[in-house]
C-alpha atoms as a PDB file:
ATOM      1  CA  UNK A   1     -30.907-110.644 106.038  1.00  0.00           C
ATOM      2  CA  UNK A   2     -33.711-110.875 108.896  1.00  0.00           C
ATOM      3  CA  UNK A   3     -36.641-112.879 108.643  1.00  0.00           C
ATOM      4  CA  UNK A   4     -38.604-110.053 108.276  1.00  0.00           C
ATOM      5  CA  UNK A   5     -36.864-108.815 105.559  1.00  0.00           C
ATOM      6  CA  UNK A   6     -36.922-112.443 103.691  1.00  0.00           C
ATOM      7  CA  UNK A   7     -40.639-112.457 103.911  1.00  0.00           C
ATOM      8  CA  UNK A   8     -41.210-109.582 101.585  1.00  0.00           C
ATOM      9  CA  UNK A   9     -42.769-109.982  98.419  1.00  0.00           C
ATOM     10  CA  UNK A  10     -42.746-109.266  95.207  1.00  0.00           C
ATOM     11  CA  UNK A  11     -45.365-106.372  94.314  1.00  0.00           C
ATOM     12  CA  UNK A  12     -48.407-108.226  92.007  1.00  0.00           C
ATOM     13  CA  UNK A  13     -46.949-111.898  93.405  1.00  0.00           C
ATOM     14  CA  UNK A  14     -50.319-111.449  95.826  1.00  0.00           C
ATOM     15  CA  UNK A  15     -52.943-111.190  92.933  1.00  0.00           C
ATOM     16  CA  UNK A  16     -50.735-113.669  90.677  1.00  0.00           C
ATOM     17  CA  UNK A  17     -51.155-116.395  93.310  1.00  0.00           C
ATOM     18  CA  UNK A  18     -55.195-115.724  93.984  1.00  0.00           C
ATOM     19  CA  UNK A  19     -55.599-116.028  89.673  1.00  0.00           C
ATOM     20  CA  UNK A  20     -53.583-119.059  89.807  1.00  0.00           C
ATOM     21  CA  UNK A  21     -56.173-120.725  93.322  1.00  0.00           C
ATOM     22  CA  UNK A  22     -59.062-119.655  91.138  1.00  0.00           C
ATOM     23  CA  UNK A  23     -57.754-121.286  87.709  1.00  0.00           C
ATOM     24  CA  UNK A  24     -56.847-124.588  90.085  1.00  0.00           C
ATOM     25  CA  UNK A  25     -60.386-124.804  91.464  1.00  0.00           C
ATOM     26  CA  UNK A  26     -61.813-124.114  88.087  1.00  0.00           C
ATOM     27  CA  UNK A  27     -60.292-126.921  86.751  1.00  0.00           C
ATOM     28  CA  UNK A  28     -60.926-128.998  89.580  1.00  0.00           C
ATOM     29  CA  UNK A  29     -64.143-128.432  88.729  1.00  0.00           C
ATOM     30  CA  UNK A  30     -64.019-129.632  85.499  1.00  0.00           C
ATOM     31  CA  UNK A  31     -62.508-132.647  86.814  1.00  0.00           C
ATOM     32  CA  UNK A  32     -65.315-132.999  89.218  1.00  0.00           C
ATOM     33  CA  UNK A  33     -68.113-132.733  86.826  1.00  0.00           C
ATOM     34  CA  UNK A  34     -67.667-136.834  85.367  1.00  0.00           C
ATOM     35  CA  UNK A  35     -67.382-138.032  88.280  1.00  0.00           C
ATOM     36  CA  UNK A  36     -69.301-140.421  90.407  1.00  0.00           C
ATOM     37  CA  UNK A  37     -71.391-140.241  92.361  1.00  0.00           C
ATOM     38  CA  UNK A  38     -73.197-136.892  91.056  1.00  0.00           C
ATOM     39  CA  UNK A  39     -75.396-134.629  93.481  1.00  0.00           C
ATOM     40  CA  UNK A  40     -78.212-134.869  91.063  1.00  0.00           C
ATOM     41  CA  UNK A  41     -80.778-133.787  94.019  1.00  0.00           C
ATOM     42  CA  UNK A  42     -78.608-130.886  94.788  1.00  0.00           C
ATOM     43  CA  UNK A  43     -77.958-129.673  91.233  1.00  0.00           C
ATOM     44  CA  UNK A  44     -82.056-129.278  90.444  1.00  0.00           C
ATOM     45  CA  UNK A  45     -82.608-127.881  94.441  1.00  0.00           C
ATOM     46  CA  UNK A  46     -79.891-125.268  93.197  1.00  0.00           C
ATOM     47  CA  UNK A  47     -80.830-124.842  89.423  1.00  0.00           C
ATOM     48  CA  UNK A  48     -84.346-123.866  91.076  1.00  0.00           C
ATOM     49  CA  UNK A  49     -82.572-121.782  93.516  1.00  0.00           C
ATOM     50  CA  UNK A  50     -81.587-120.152  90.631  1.00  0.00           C
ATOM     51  CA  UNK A  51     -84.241-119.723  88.722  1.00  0.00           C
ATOM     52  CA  UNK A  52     -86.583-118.370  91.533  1.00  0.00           C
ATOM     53  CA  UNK A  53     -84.120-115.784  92.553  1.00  0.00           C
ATOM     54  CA  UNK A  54     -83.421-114.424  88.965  1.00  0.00           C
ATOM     55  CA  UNK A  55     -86.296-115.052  86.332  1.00  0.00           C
ATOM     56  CA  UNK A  56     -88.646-112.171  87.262  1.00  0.00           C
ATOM     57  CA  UNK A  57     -85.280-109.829  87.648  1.00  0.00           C
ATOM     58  CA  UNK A  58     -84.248-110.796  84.677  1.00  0.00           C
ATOM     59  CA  UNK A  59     -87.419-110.482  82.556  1.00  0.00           C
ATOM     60  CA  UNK A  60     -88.288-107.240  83.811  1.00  0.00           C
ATOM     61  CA  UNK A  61     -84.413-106.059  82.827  1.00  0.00           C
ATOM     62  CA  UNK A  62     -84.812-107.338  79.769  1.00  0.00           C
ATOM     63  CA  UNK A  63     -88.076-105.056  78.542  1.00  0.00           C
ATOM     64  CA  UNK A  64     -86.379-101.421  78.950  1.00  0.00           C
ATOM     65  CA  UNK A  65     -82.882-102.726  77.855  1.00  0.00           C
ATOM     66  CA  UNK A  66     -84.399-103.974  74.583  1.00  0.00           C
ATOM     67  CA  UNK A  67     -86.838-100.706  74.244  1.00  0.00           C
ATOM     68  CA  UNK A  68     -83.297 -98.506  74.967  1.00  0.00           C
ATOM     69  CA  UNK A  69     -81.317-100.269  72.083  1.00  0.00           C
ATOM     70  CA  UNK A  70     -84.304 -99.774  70.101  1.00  0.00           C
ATOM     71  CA  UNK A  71     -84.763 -96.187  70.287  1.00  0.00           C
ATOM     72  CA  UNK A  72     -81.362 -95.385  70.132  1.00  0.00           C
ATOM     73  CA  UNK A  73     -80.385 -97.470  67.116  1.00  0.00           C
ATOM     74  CA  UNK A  74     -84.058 -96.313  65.703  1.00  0.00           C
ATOM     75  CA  UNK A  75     -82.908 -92.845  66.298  1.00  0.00           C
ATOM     76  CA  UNK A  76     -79.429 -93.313  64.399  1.00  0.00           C
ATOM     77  CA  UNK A  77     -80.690 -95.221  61.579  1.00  0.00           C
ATOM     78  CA  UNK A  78     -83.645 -92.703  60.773  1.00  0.00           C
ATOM     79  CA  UNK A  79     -80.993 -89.894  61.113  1.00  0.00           C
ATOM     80  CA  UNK A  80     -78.667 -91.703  58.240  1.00  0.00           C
ATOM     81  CA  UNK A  81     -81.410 -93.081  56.316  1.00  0.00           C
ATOM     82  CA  UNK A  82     -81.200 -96.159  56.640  1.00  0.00           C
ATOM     83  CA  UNK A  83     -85.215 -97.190  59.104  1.00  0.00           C
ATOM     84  CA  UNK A  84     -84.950-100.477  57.264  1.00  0.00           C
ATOM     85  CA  UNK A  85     -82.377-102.329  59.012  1.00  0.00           C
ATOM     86  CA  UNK A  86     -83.455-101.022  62.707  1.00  0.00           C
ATOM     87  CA  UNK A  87     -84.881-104.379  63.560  1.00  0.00           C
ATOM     88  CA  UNK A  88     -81.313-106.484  61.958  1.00  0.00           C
ATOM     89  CA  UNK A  89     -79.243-103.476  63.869  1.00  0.00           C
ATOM     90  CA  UNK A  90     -81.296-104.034  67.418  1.00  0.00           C
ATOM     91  CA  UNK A  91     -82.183-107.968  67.796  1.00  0.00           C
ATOM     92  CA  UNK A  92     -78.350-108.820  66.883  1.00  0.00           C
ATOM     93  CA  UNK A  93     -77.289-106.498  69.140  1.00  0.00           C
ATOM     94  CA  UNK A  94     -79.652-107.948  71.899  1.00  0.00           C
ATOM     95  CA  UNK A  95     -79.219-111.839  70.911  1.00  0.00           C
ATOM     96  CA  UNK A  96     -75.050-111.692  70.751  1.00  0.00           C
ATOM     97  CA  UNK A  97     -74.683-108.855  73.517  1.00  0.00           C
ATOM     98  CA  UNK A  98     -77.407-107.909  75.956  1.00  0.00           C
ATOM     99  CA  UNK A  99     -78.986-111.254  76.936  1.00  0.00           C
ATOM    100  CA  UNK A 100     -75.239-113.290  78.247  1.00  0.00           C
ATOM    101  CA  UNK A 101     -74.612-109.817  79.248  1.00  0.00           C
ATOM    102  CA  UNK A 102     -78.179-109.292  81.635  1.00  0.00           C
ATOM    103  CA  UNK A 103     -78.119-113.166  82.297  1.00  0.00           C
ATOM    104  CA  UNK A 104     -74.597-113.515  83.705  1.00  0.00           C
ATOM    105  CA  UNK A 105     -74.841-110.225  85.692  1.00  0.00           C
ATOM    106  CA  UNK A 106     -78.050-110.908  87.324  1.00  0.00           C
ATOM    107  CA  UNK A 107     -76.664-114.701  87.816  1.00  0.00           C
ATOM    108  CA  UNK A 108     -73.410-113.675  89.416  1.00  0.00           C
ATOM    109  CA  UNK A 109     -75.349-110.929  91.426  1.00  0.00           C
ATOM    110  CA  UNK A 110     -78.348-112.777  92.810  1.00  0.00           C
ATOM    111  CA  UNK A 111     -77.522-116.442  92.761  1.00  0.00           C
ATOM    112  CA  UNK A 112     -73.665-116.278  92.943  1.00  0.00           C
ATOM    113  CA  UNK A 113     -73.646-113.713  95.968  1.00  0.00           C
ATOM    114  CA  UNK A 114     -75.814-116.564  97.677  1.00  0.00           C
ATOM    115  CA  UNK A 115     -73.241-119.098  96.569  1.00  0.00           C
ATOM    116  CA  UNK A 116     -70.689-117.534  97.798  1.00  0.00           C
ATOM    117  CA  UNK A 117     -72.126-116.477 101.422  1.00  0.00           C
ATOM    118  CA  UNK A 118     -73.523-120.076 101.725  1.00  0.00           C
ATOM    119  CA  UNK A 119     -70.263-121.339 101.168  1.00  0.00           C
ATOM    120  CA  UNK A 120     -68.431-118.856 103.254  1.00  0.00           C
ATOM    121  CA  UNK A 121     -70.803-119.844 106.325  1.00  0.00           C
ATOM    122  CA  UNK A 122     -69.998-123.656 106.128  1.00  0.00           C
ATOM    123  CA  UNK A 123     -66.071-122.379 105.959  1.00  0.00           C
ATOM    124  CA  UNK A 124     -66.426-120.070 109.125  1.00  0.00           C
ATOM    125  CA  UNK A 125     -67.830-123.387 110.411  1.00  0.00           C
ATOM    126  CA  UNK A 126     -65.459-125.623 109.850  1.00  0.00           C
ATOM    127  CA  UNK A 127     -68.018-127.854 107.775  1.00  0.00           C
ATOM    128  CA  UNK A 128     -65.466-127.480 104.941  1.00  0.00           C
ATOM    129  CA  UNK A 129     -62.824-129.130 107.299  1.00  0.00           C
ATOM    130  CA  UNK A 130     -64.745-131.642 108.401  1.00  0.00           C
ATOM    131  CA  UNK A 131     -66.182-132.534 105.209  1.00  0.00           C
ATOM    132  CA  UNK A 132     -62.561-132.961 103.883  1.00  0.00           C
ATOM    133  CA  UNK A 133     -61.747-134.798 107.238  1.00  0.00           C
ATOM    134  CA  UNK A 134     -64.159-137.800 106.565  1.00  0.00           C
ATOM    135  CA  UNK A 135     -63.541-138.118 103.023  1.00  0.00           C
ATOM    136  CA  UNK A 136     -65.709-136.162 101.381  1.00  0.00           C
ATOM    137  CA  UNK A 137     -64.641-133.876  98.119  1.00  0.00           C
ATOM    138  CA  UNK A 138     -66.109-130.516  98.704  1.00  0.00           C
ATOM    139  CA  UNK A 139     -65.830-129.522  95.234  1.00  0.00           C
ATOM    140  CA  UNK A 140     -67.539-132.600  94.082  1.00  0.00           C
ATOM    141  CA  UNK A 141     -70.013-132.679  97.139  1.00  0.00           C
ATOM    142  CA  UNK A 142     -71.075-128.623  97.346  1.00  0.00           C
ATOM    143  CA  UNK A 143     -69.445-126.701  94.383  1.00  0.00           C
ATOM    144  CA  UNK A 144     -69.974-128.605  90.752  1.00  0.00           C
ATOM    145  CA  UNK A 145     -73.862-128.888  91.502  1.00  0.00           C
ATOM    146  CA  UNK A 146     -74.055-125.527  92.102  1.00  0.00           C
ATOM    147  CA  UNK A 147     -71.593-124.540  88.992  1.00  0.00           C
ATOM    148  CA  UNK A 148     -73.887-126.741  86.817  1.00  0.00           C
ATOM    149  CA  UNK A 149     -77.012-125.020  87.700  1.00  0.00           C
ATOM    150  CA  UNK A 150     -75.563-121.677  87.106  1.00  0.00           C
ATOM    151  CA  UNK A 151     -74.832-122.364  83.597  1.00  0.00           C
ATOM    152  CA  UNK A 152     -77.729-124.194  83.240  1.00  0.00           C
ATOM    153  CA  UNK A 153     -80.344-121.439  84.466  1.00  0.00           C
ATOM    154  CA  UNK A 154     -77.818-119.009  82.398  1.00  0.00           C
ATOM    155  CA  UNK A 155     -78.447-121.041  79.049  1.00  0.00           C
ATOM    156  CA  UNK A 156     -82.235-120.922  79.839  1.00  0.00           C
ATOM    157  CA  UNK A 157     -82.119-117.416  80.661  1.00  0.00           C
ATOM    158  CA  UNK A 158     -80.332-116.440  78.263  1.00  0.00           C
ATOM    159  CA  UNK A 159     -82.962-117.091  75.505  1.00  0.00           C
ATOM    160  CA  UNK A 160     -85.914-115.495  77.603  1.00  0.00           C
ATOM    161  CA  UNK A 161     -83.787-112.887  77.555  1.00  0.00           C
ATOM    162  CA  UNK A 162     -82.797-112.778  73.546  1.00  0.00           C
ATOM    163  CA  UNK A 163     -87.157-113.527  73.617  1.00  0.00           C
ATOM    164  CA  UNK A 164     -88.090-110.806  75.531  1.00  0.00           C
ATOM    165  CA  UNK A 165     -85.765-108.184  74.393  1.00  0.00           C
ATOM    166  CA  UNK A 166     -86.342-108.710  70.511  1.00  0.00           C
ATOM    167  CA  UNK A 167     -90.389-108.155  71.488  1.00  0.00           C
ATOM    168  CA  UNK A 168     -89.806-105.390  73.230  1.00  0.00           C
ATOM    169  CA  UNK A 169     -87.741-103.737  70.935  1.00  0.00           C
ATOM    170  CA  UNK A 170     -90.466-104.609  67.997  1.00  0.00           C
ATOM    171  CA  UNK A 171     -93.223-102.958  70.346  1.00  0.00           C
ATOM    172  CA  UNK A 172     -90.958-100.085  70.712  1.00  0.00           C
ATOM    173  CA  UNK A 173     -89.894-100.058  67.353  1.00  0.00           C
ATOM    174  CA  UNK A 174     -93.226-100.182  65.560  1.00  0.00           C
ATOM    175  CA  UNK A 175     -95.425 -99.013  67.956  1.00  0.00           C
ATOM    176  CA  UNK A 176     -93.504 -95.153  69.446  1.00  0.00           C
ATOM    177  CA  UNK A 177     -90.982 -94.569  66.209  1.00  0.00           C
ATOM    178  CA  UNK A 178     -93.961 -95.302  63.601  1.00  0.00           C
ATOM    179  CA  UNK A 179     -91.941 -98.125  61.686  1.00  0.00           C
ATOM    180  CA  UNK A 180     -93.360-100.756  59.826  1.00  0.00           C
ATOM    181  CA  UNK A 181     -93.401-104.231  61.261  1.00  0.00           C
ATOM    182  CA  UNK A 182     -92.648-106.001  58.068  1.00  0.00           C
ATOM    183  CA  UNK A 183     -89.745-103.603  57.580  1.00  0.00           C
ATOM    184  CA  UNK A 184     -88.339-104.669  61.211  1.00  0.00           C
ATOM    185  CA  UNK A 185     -88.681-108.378  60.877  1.00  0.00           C
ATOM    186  CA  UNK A 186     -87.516-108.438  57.136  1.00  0.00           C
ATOM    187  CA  UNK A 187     -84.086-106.768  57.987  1.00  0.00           C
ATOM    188  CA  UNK A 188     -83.884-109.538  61.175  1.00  0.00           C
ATOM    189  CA  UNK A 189     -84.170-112.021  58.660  1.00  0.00           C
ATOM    190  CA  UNK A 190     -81.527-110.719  56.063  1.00  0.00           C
ATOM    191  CA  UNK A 191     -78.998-109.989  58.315  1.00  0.00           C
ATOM    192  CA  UNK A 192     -79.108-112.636  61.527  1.00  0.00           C
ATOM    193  CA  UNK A 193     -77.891-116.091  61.241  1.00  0.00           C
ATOM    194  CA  UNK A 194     -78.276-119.167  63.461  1.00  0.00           C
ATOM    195  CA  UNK A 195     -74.397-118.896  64.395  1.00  0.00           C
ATOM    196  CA  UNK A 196     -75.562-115.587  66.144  1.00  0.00           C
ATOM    197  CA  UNK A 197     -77.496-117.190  68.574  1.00  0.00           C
ATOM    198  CA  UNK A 198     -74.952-120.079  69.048  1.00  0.00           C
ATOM    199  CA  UNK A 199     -72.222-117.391  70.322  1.00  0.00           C
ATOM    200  CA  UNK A 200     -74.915-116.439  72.422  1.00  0.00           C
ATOM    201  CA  UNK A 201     -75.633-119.518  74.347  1.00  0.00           C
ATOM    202  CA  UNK A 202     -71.793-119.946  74.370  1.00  0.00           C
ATOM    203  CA  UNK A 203     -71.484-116.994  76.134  1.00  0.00           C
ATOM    204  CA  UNK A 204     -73.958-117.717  78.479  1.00  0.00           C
ATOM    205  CA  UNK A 205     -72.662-121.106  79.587  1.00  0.00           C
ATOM    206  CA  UNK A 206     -69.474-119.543  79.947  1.00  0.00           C
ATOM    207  CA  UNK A 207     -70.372-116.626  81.907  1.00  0.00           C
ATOM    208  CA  UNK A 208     -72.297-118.856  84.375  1.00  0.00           C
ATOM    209  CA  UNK A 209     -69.333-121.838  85.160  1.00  0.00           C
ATOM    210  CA  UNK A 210     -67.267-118.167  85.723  1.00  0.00           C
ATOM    211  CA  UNK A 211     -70.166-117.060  87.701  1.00  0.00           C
ATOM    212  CA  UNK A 212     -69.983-120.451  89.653  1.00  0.00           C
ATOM    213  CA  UNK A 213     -66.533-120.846  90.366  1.00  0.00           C
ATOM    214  CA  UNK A 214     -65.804-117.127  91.543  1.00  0.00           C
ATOM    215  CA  UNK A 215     -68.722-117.586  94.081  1.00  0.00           C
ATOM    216  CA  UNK A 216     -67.407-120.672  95.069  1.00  0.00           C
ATOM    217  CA  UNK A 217     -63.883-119.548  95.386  1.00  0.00           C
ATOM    218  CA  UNK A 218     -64.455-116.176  96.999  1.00  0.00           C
ATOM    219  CA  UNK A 219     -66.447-118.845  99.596  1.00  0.00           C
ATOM    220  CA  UNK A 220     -64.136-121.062 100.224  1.00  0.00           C
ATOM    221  CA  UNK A 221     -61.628-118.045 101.526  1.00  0.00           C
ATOM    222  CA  UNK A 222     -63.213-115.664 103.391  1.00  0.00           C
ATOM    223  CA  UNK A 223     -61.256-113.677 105.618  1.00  0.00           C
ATOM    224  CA  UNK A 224     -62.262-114.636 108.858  1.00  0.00           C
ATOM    225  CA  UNK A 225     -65.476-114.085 110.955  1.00  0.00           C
ATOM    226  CA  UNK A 226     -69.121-113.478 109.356  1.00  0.00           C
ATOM    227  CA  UNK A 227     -67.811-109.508 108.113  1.00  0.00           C
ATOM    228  CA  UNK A 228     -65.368-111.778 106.001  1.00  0.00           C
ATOM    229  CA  UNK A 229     -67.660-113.785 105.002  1.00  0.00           C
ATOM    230  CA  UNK A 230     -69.984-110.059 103.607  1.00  0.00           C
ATOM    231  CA  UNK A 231     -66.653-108.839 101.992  1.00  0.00           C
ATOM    232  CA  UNK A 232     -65.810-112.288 100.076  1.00  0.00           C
ATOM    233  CA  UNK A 233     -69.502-112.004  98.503  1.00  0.00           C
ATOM    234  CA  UNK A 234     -68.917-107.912  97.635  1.00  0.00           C
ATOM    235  CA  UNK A 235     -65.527-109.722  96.075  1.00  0.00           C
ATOM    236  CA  UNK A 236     -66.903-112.526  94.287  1.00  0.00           C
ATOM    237  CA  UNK A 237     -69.346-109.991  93.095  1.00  0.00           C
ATOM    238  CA  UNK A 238     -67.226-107.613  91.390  1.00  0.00           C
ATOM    239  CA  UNK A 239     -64.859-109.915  90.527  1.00  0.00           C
ATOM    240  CA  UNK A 240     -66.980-112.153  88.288  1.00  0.00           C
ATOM    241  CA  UNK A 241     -68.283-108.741  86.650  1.00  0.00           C
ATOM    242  CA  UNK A 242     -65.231-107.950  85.563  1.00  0.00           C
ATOM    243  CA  UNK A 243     -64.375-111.332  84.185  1.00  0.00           C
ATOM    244  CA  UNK A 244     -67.260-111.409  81.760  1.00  0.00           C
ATOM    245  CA  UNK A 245     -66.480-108.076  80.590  1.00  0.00           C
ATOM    246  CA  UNK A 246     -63.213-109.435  79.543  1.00  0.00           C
ATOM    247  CA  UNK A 247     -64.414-112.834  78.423  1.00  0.00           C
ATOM    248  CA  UNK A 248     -67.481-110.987  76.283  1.00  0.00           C
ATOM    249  CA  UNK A 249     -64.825-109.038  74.313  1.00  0.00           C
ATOM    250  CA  UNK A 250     -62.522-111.931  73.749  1.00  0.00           C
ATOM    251  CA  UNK A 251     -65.368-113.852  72.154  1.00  0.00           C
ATOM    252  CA  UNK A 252     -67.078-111.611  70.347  1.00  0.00           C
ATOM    253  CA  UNK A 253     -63.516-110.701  68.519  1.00  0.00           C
ATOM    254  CA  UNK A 254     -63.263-114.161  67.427  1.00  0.00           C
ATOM    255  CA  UNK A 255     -66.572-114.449  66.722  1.00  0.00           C
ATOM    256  CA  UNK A 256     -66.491-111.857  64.254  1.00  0.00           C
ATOM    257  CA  UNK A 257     -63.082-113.149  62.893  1.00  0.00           C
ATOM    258  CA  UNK A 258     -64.197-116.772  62.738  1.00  0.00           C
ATOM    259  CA  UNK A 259     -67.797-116.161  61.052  1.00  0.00           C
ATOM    260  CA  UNK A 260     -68.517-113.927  58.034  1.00  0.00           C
ATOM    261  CA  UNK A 261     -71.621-111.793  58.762  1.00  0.00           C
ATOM    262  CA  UNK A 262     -74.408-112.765  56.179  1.00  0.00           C
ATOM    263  CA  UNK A 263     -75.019-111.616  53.070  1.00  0.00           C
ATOM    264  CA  UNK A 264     -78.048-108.970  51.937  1.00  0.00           C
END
């Protein structure tokens, strides 16, 4: 057998070995996060990085998703009778879906992309190398502050979000279907439950350290050259989208296995 030959590999061994660098560095991470000494200037530099780049975004997101799942669910539920529970049927949908959902998206797309190209620019320069060459942990040093403040600004987010998009579907709601506003928030308060908003947060913390570590891995191997550098950040990008897709529906199926929804 030629060398050539002996080299081949296995079809899927390629994207098997990239899932396995990203778990390692994930849980390198992890490891990371205890230890001393922590980059406490550069985790609040980076949570306000954050925050700057996706608050307004995120707000102004928030308003038409929450007036959508209002008019649609306040179209369905006047169509089977049942106008009462439109404000249980929209804010629960907004507090356990939309907001991780808007947050994590507008995290991974806004603040990770910059992660990731940051990252990718110090690799194309070697600082990486030379970090690692005079002792220094780039995970520790670079990537766990930045992790951190992604699932810190998601948390945060995340409930201007759940904020925003209940009051915008109660505007919507009351104000262009003609309900009544004691009808909307008495149906909220039968049906939602403080675990609802707990899945929520979880979500959100979750969805940012995924954000975090995608950006940070996609940075840390670009192909080659500054182009590279644009296609690991289109990469990290989509990647980390389709992550918390998968994540959200593993969740919310244990959510709704683990937790009986409440009583009328």
């Amino acid at each position: 057998m030629s060398a050539r030959e002996g080299s081949v590999r296995v079809p899927g061994t390629s994207a098997l070995i990239q899932v396995g660098r990203l778990a390692t560095l994930a849980w390198e991470v992890l490891r990371a996060i205890p230890r001393r000494p922590f980059q406490f200037r550069e985790w609040i530099q980076q949570s306000w990085f954050f925050a700057s780049v996706t608050i307004l975004p995120t707000a102004l997101v928030a308003i038409p998703f929450g007036a959508v799942i209002a008019l649609q669910l306040g179209s369905l539920t006047e169509q089977i009778g049942a106008q009462s529970f439109t404000g249980a049927a929209s804010a629960l949908a907004i507090v356990q879906q939309a907001s991780p959902l808007i947050t994590a998206l507008l995290v991974a797309g806004a603040g990770g992309s910059a992660v990731c190209a940051d990252i990718g620019a110090r690799k194309i320069r070697e600082e990486i190398d030379a970090m690692e060459v005079l002792g220094i942990n780039p995970v520790q040093r670079l990537i766990v502050p930045r992790v951190l403040a992604a699932m810190l600004v998601s948390v945060l987010l995340n409930g201007l979000v759940s904020v925003v998009g209940v009051l915008g579907g109660y505007f919507f709601n009351v104000v262009m279907q003609g309900g009544t506003p004691g009808a909307y928030l008495a149906s909220f308060n039968a049906l939602a439950q403080l675990p609802d908003l707990y899945i929520s947060e979880i979500k959100a913390v979750l969805y940012g350290f995924v954000a975090g570590v995608v950006a940070a891995y996609r940075g840390l191997n670009p192909a080659g050259g500054p182009k590279g550098v644009g296609d690991a950040v289109n990469q990290a990008v989509v990647i980390t989208f389709l992550l918390l897709f998968l994540i959200n529906v593993v969740l919310t199926a244990i959510y709704l296995r683990v937790v009986p929804p409440k009583a009328i």
